[in-house]
PDB file of N, CA and C in Angstrom:
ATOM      1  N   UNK A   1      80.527  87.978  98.016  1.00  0.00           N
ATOM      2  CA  UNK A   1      81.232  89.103  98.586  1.00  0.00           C
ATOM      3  C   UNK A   1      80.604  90.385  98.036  1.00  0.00           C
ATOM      4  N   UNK A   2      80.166  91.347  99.212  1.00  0.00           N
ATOM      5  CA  UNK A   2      79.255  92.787  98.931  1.00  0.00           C
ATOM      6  C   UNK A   2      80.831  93.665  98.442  1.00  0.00           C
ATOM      7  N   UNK A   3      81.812  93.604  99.422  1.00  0.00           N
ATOM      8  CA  UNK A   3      82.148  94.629  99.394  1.00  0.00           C
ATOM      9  C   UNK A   3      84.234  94.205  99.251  1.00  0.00           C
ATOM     10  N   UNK A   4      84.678  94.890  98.848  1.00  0.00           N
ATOM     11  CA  UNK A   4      86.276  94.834  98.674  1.00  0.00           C
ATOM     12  C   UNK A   4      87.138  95.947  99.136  1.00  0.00           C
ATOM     13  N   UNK A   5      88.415  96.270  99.166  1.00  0.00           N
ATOM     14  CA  UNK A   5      88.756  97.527  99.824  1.00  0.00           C
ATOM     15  C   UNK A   5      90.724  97.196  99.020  1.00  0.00           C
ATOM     16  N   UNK A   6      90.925  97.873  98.708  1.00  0.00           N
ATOM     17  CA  UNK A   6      92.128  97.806  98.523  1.00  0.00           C
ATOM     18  C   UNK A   6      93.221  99.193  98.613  1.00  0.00           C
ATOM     19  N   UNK A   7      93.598  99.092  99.758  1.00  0.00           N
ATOM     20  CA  UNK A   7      94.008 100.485 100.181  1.00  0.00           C
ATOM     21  C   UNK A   7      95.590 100.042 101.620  1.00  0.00           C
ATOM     22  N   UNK A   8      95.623 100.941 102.123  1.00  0.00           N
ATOM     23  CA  UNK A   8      96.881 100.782 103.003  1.00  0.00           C
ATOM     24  C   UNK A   8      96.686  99.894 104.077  1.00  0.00           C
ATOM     25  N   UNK A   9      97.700  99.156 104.657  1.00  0.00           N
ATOM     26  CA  UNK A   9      97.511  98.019 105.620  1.00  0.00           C
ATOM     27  C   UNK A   9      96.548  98.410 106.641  1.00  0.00           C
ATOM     28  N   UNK A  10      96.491  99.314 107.469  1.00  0.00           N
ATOM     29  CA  UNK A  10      95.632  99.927 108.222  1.00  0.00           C
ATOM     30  C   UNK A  10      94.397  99.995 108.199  1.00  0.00           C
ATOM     31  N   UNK A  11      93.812 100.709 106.816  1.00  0.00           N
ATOM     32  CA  UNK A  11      92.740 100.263 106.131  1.00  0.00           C
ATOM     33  C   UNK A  11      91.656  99.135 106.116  1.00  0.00           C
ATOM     34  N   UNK A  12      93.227  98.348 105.896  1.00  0.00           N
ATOM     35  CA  UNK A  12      92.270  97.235 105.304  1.00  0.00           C
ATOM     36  C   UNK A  12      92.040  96.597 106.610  1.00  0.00           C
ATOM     37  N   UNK A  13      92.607  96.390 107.449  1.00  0.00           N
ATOM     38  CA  UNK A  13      92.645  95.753 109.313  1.00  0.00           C
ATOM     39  C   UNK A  13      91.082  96.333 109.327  1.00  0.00           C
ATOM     40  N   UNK A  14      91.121  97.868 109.374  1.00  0.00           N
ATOM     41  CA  UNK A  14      90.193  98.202 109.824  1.00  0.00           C
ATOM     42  C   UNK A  14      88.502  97.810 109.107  1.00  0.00           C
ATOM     43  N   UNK A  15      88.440  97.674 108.115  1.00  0.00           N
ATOM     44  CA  UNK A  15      87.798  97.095 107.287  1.00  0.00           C
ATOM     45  C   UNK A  15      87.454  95.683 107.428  1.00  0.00           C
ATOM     46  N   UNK A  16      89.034  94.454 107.706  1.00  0.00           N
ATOM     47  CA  UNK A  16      88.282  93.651 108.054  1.00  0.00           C
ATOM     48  C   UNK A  16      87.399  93.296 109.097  1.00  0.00           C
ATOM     49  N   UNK A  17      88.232  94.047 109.936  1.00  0.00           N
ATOM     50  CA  UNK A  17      87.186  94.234 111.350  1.00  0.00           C
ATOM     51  C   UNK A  17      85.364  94.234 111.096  1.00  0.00           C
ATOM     52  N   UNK A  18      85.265  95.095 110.571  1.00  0.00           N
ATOM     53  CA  UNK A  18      83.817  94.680 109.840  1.00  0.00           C
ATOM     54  C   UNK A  18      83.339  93.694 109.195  1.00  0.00           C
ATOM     55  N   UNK A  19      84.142  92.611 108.530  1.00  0.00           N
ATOM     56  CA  UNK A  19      83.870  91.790 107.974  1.00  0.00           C
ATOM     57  C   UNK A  19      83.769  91.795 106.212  1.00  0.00           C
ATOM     58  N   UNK A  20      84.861  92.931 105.772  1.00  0.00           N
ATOM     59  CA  UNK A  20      84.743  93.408 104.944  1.00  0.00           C
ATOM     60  C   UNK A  20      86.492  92.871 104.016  1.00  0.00           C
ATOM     61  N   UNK A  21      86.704  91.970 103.373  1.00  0.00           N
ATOM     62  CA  UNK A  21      87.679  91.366 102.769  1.00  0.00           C
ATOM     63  C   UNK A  21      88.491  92.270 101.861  1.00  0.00           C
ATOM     64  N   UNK A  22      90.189  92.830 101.877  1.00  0.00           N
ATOM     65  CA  UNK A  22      90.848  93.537 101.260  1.00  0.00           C
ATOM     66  C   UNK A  22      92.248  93.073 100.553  1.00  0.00           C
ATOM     67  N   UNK A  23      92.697  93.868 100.055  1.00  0.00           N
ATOM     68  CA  UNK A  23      94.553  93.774  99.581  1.00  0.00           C
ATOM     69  C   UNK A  23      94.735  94.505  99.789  1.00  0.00           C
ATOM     70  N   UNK A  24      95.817  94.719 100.564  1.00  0.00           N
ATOM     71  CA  UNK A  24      97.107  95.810 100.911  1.00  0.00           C
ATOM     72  C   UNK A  24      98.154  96.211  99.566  1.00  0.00           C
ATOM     73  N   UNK A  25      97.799  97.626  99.556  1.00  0.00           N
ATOM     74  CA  UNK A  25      98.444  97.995  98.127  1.00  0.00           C
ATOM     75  C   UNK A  25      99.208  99.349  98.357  1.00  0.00           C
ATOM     76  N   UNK A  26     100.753  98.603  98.781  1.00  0.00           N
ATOM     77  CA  UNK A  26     101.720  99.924  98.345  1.00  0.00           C
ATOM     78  C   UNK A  26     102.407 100.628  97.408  1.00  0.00           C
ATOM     79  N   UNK A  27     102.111  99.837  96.222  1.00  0.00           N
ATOM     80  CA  UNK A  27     103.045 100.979  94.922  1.00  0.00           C
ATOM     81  C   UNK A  27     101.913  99.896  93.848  1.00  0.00           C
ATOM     82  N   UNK A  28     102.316 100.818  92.966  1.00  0.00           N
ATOM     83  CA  UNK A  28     101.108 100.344  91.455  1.00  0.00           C
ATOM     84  C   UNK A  28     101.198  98.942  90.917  1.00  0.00           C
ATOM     85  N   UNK A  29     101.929  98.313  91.288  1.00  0.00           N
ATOM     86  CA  UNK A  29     102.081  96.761  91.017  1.00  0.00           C
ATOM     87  C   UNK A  29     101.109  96.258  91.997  1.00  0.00           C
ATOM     88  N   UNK A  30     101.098  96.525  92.932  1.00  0.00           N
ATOM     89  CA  UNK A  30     100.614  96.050  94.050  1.00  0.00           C
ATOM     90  C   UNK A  30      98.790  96.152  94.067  1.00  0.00           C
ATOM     91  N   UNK A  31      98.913  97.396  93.933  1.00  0.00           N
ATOM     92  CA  UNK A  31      97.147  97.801  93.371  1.00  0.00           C
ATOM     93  C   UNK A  31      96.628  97.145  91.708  1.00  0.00           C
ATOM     94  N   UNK A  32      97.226  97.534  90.976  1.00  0.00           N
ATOM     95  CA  UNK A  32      97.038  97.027  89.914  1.00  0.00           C
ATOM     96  C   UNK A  32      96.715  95.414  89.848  1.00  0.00           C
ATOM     97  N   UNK A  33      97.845  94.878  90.501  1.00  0.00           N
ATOM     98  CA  UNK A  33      97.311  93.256  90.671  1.00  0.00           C
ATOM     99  C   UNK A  33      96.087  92.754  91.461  1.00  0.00           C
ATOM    100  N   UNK A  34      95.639  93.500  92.299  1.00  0.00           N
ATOM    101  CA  UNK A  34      94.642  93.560  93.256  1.00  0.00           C
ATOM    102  C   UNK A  34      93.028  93.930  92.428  1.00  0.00           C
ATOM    103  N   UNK A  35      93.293  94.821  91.840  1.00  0.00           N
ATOM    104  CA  UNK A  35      92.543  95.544  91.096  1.00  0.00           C
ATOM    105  C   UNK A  35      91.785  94.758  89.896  1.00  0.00           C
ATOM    106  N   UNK A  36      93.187  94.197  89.326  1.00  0.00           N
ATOM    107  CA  UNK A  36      92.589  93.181  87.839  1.00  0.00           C
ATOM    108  C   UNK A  36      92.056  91.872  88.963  1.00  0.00           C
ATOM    109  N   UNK A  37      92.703  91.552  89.796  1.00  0.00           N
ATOM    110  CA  UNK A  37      92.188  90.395  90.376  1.00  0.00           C
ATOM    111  C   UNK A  37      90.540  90.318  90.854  1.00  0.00           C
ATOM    112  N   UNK A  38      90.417  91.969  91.236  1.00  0.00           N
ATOM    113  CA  UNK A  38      88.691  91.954  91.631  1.00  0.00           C
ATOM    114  C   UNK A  38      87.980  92.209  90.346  1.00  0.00           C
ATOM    115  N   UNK A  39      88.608  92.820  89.642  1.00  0.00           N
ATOM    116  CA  UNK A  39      87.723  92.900  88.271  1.00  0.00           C
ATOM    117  C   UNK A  39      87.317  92.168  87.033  1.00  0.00           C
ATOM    118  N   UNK A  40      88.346  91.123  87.294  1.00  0.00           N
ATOM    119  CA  UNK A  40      88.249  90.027  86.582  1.00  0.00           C
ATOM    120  C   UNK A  40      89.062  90.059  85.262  1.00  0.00           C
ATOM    121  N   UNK A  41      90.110  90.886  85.183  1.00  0.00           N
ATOM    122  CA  UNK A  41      91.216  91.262  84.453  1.00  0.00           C
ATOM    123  C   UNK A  41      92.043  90.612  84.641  1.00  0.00           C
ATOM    124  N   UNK A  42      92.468  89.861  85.968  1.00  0.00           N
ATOM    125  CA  UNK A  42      93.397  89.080  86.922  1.00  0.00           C
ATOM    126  C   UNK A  42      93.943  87.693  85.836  1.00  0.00           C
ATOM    127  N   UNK A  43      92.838  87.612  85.022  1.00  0.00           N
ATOM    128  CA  UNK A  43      93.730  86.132  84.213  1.00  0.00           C
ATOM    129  C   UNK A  43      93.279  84.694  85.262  1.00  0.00           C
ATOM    130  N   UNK A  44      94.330  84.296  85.141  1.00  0.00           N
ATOM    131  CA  UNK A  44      93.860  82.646  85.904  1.00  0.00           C
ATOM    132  C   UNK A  44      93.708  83.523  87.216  1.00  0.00           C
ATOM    133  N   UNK A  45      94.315  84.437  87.568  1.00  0.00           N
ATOM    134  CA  UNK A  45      93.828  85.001  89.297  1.00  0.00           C
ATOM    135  C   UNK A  45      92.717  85.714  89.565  1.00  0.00           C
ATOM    136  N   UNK A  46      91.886  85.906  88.585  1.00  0.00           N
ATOM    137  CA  UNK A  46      90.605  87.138  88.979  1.00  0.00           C
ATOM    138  C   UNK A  46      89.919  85.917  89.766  1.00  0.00           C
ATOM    139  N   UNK A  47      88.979  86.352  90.484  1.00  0.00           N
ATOM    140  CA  UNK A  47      87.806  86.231  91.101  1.00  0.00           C
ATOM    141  C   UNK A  47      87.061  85.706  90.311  1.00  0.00           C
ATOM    142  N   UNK A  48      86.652  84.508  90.057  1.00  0.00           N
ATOM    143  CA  UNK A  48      85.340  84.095  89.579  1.00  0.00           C
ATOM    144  C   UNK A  48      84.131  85.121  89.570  1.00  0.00           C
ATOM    145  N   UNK A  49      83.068  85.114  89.029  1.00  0.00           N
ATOM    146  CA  UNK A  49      82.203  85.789  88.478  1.00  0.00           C
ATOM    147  C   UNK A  49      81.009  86.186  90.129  1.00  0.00           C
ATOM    148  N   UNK A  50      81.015  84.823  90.241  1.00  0.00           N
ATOM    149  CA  UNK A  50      79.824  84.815  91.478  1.00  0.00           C
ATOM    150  C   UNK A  50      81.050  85.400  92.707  1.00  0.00           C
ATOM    151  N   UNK A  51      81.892  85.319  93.012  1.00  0.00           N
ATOM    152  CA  UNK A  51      82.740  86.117  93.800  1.00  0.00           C
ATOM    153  C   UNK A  51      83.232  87.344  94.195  1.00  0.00           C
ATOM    154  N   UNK A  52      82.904  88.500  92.663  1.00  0.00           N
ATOM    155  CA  UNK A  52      83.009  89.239  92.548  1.00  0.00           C
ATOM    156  C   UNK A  52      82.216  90.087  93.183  1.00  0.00           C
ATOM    157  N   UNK A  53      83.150  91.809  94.202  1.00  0.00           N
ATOM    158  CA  UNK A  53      82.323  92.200  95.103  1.00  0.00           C
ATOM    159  C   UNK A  53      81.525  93.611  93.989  1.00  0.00           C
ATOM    160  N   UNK A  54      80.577  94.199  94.511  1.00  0.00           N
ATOM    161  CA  UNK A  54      79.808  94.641  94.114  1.00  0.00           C
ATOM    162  C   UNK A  54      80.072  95.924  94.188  1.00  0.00           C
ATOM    163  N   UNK A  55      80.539  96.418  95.405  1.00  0.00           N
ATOM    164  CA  UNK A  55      81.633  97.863  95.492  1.00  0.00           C
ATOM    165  C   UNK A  55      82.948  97.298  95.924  1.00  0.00           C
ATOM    166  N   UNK A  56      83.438  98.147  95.237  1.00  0.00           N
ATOM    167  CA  UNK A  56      85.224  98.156  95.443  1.00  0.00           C
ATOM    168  C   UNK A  56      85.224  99.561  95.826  1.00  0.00           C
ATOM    169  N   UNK A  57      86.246  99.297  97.401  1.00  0.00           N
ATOM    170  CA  UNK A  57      86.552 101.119  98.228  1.00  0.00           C
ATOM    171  C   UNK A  57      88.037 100.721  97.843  1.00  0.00           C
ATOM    172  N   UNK A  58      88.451 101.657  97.272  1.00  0.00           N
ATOM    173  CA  UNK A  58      89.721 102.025  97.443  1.00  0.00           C
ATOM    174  C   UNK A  58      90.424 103.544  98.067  1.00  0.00           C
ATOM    175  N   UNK A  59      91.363 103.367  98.785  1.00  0.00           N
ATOM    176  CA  UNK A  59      91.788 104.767  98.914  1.00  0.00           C
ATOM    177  C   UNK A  59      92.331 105.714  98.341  1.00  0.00           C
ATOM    178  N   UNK A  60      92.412 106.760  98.678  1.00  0.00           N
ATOM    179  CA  UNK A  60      92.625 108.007  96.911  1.00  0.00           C
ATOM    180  C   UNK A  60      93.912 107.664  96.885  1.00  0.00           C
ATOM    181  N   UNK A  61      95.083 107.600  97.733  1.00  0.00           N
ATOM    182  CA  UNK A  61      96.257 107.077  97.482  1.00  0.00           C
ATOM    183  C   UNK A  61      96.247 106.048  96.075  1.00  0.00           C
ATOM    184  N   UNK A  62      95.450 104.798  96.336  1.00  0.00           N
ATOM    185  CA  UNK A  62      95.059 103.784  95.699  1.00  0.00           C
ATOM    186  C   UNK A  62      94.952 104.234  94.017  1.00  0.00           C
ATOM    187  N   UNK A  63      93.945 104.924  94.161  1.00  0.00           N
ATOM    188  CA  UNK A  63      92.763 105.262  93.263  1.00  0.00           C
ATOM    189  C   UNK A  63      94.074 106.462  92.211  1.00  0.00           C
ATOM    190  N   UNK A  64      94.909 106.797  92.894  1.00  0.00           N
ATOM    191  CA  UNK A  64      95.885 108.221  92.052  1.00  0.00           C
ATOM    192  C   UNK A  64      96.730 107.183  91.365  1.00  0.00           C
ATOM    193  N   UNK A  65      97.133 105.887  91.848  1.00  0.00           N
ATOM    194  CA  UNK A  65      97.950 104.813  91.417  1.00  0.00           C
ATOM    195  C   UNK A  65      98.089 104.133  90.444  1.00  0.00           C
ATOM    196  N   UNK A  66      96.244 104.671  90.100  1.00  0.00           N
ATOM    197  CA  UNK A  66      95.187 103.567  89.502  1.00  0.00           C
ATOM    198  C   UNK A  66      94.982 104.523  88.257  1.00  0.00           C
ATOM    199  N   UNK A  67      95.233 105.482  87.940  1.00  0.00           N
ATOM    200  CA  UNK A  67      93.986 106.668  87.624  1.00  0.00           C
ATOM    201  C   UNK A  67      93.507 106.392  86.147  1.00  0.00           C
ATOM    202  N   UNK A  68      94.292 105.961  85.281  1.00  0.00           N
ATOM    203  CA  UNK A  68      93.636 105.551  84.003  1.00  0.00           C
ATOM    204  C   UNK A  68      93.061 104.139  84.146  1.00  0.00           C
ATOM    205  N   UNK A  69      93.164 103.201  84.767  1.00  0.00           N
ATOM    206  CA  UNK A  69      92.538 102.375  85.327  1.00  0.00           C
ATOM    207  C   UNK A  69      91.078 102.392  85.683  1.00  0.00           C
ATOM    208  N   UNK A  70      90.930 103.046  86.524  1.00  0.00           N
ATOM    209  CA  UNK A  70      90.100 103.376  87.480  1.00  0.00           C
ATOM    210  C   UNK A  70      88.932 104.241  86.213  1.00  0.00           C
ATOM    211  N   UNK A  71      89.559 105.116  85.708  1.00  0.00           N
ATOM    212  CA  UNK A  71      88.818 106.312  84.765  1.00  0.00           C
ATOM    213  C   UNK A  71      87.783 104.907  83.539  1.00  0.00           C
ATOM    214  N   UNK A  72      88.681 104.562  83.175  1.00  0.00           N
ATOM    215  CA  UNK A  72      88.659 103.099  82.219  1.00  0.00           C
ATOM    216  C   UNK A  72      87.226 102.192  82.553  1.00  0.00           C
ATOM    217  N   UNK A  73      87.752 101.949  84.006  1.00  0.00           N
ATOM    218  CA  UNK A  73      86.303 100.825  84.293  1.00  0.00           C
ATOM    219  C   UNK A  73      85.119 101.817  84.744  1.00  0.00           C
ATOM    220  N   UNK A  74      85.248 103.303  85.375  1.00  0.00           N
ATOM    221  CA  UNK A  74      83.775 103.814  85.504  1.00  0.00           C
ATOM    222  C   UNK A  74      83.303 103.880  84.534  1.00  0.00           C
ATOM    223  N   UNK A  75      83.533 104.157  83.280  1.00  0.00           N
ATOM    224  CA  UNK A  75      83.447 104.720  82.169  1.00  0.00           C
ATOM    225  C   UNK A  75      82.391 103.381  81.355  1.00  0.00           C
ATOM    226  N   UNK A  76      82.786 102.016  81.643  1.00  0.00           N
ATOM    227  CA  UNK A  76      82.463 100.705  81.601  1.00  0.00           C
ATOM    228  C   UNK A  76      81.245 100.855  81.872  1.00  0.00           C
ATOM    229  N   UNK A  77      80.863 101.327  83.270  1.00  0.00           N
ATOM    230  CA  UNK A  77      79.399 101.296  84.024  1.00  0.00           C
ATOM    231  C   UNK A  77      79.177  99.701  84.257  1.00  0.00           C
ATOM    232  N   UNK A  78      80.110  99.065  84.578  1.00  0.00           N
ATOM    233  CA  UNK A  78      80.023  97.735  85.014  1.00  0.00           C
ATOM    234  C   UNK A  78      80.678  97.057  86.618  1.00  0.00           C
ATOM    235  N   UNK A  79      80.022  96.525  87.456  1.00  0.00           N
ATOM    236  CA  UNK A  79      80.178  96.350  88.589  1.00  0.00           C
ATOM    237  C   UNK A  79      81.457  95.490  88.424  1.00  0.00           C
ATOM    238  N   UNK A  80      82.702  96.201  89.546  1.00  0.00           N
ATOM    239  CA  UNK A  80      82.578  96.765  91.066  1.00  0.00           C
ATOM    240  C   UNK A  80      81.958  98.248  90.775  1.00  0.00           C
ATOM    241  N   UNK A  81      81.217  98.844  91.664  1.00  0.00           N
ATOM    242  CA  UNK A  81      80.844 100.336  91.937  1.00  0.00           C
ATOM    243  C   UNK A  81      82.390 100.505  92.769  1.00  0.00           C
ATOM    244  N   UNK A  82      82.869 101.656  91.932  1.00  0.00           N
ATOM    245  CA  UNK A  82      83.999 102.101  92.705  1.00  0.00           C
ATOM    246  C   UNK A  82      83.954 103.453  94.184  1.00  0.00           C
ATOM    247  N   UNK A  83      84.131 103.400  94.894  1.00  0.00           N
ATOM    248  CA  UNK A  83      84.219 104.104  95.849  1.00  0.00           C
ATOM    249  C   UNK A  83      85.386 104.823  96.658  1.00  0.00           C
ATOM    250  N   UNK A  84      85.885 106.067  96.449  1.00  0.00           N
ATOM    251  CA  UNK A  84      87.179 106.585  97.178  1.00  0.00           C
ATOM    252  C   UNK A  84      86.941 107.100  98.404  1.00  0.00           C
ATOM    253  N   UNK A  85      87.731 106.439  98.771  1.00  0.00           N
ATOM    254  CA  UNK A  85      88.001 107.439 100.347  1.00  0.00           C
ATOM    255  C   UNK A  85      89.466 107.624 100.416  1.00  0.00           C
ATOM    256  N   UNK A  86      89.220 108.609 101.432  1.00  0.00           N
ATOM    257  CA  UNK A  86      90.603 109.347 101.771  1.00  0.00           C
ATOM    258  C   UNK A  86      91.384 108.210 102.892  1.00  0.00           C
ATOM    259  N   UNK A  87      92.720 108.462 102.984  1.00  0.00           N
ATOM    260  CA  UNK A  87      93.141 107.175 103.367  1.00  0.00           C
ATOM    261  C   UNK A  87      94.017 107.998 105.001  1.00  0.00           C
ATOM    262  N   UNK A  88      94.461 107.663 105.727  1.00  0.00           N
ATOM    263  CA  UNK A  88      94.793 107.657 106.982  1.00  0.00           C
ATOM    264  C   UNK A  88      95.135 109.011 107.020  1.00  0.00           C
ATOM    265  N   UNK A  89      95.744 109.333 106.424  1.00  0.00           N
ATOM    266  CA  UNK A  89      96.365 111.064 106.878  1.00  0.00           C
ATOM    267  C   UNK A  89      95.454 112.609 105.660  1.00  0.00           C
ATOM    268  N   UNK A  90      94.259 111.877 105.759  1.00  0.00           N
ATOM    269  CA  UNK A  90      93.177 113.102 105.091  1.00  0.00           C
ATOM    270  C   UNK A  90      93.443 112.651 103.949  1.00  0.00           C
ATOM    271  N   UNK A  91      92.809 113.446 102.918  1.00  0.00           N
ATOM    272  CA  UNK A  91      92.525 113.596 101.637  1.00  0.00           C
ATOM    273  C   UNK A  91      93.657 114.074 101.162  1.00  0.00           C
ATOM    274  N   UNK A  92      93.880 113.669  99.616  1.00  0.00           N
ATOM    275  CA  UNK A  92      95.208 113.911  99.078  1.00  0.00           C
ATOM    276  C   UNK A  92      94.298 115.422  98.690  1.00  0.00           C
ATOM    277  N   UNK A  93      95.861 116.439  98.054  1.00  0.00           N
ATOM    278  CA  UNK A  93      95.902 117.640  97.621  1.00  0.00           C
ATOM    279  C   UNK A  93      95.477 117.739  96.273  1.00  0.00           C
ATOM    280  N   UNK A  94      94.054 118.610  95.867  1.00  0.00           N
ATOM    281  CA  UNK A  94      93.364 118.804  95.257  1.00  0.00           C
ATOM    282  C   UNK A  94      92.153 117.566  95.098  1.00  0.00           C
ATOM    283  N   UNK A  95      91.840 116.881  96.084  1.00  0.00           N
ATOM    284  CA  UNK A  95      91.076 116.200  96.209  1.00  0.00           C
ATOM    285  C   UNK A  95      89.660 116.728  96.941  1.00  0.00           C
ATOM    286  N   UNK A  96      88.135 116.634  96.538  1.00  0.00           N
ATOM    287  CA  UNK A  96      87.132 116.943  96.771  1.00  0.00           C
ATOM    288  C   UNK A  96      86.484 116.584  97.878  1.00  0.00           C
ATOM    289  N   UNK A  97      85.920 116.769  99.447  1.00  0.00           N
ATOM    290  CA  UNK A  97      85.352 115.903 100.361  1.00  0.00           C
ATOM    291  C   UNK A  97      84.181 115.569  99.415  1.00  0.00           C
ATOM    292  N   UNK A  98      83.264 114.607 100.096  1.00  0.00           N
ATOM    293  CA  UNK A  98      81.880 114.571  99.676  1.00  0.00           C
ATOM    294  C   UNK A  98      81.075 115.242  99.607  1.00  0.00           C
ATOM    295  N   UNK A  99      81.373 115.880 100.817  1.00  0.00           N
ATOM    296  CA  UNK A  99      80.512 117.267 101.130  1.00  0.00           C
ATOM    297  C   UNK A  99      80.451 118.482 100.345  1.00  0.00           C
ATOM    298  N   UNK A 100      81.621 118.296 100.063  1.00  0.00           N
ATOM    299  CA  UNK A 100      82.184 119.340  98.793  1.00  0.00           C
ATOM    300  C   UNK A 100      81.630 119.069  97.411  1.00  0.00           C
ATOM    301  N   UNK A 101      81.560 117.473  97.000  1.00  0.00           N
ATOM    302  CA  UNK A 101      81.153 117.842  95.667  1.00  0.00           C
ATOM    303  C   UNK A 101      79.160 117.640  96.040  1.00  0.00           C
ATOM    304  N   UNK A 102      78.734 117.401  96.980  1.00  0.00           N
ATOM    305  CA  UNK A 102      77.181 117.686  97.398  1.00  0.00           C
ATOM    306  C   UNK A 102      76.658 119.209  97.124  1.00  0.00           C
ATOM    307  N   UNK A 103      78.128 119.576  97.854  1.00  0.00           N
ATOM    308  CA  UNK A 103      77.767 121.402  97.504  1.00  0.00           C
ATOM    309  C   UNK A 103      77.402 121.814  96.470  1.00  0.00           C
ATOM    310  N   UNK A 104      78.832 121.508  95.832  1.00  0.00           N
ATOM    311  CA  UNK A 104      79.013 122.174  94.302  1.00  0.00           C
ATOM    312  C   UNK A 104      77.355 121.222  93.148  1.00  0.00           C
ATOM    313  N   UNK A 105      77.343 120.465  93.907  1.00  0.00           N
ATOM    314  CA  UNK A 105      76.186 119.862  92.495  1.00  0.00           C
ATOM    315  C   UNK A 105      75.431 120.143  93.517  1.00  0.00           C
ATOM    316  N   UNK A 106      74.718 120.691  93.907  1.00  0.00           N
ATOM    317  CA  UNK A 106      73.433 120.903  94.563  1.00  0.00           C
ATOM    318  C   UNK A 106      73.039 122.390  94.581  1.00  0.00           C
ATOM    319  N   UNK A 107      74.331 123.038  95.616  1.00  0.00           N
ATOM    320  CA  UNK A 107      74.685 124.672  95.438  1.00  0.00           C
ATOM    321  C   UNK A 107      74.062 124.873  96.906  1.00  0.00           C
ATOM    322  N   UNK A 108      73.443 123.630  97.873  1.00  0.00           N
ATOM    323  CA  UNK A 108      73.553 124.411  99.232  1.00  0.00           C
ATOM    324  C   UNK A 108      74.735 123.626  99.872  1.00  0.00           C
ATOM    325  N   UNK A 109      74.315 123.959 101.577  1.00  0.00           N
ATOM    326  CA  UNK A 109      75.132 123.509 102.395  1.00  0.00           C
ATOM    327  C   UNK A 109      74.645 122.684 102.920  1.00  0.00           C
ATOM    328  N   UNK A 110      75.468 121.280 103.204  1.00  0.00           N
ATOM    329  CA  UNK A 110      74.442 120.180 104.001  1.00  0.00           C
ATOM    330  C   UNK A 110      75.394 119.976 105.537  1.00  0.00           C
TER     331      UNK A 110
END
């Protein structure tokens, strides 16, 4: 498995549609269990080693749920590569597009 997604039911439909395998995660129990399960935190439930996907997308909903979590394993520099996206109704408030932080670390406009 390349890729994982753990974000709102919608999401993840849409995701599998691609062929892209998820958990539906509505409150921090829900992500959190999802989360240790792809990372291999899960206990008897993680993902075996060779199973484990290589990016994990979660949505910023997800990812705000997550946030010392999340801060915790980049910090690791150990695969899943984490990836946020904004989840059905835009980007949460005070949240960066891509484009935005391209700007700011680059200093043009793309």
């Amino acid at each position: 498995m390349e890729y994982f997604t753990i974000a709102q039911r919608e999401l993840v439909l849409a995701f599998k549609l691609v062929g892209v395998d998820g958990a539906v995660a509505l409150n921090r129990k829900e992500a959190l269990d999802a989360f240790n399960r792809v990372t291999g935190h899960g206990g008897e439930n993680a993902l075996p080693v060779d199973e484990r996907p290589k990016v994990l997308i979660l949505s910023e909903d997800v990812s705000a749920m997550l946030e010392q979590e999340v801060l915790a394993w980049q910090k690791s520099a150990r695969f899943p590569l984490i990836v946020e996206i904004p989840p059905l109704n835009g980007h949460l408030q005070g949240k960066k597009s891509l484009t935005d932080s391209i700007r700011e670390a680059v200093g043009i406009s793309v």
